[in-house]
Protein backbone atom coordinates (compact mmCIF):
# COMPACT_ATOMS: atom_id res chain seq x y z
CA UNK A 1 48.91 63.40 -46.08
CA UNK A 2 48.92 61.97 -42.94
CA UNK A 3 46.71 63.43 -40.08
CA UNK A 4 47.04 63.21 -36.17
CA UNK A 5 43.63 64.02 -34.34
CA UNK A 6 42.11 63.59 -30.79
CA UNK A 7 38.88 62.49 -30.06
CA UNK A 8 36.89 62.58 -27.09
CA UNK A 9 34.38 59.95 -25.72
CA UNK A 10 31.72 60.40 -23.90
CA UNK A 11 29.92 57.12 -22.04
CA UNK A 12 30.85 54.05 -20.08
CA UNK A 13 34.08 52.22 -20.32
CA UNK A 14 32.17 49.18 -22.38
CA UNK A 15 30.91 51.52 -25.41
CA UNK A 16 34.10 54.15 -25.48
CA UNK A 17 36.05 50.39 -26.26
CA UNK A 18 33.43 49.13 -28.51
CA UNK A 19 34.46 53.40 -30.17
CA UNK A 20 37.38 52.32 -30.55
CA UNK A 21 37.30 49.18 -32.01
CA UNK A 22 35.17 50.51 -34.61
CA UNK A 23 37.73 53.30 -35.18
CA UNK A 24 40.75 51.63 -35.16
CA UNK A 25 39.01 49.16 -37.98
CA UNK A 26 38.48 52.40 -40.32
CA UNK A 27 40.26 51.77 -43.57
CA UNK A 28 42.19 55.43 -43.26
CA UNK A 29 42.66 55.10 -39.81
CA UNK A 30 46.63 53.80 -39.56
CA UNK A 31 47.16 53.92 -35.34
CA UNK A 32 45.20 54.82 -32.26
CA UNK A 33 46.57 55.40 -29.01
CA UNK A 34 43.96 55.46 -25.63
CA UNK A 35 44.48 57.79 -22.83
CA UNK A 36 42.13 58.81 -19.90
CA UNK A 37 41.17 55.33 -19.40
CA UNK A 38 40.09 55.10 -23.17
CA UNK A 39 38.27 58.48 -22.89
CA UNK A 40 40.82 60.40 -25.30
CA UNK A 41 41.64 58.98 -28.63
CA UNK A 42 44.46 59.77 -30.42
CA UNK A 43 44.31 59.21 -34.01
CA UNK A 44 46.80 59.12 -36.80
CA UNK A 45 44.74 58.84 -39.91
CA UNK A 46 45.70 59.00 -44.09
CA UNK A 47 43.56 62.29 -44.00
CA UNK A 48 41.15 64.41 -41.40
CA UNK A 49 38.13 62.48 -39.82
CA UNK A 50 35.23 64.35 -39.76
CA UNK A 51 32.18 64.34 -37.16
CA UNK A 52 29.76 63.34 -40.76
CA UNK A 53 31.72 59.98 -41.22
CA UNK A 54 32.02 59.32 -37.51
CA UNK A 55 28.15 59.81 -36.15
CA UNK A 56 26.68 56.87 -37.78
CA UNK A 57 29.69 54.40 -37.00
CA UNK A 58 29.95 55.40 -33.62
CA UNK A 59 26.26 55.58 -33.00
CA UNK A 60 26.13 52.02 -33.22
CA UNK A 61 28.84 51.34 -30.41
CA UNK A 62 27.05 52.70 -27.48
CA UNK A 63 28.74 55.98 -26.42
CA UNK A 64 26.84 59.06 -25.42
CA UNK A 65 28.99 61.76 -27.24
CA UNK A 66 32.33 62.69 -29.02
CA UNK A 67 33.76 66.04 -29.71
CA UNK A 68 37.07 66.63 -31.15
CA UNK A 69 40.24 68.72 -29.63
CA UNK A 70 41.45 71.59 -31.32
CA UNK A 71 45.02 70.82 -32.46
């Protein structure tokens, strides 16, 4: 079932790009669309994301924080 999530970054322009690069190369992860100057993610995914699978990948792209929206 597909899934349609938004994400928030937190850090400089650079590492919320490097985010989503990383995201956007996520297996499940089918579009992402950038708004806020790259700041707000919006993800359509095969299933949920959760914060588990998404700490260590986007630990290692530089960004200071992410939180998710409620839908």
């Amino acid at each position: 079932m597909d899934c349609c999530q938004t994400l928030l970054l937190y850090g400089t322009p650079a590492a919320r790009e490097n985010a989503r690069l990383l995201i956007e190369n996520l297996p499940q992860v089918r579009r992402v669309d950038a708004a806020q100057e790259g700041a707000a993610l919006r993800l359509l995914s095969a299933g949920p994301l959760t914060e588990e699978e998404l700490i260590p990948l986007l630990g290692e792209s530089g960004i200071s924080g992410f939180g998710f929206l409620p839908s």
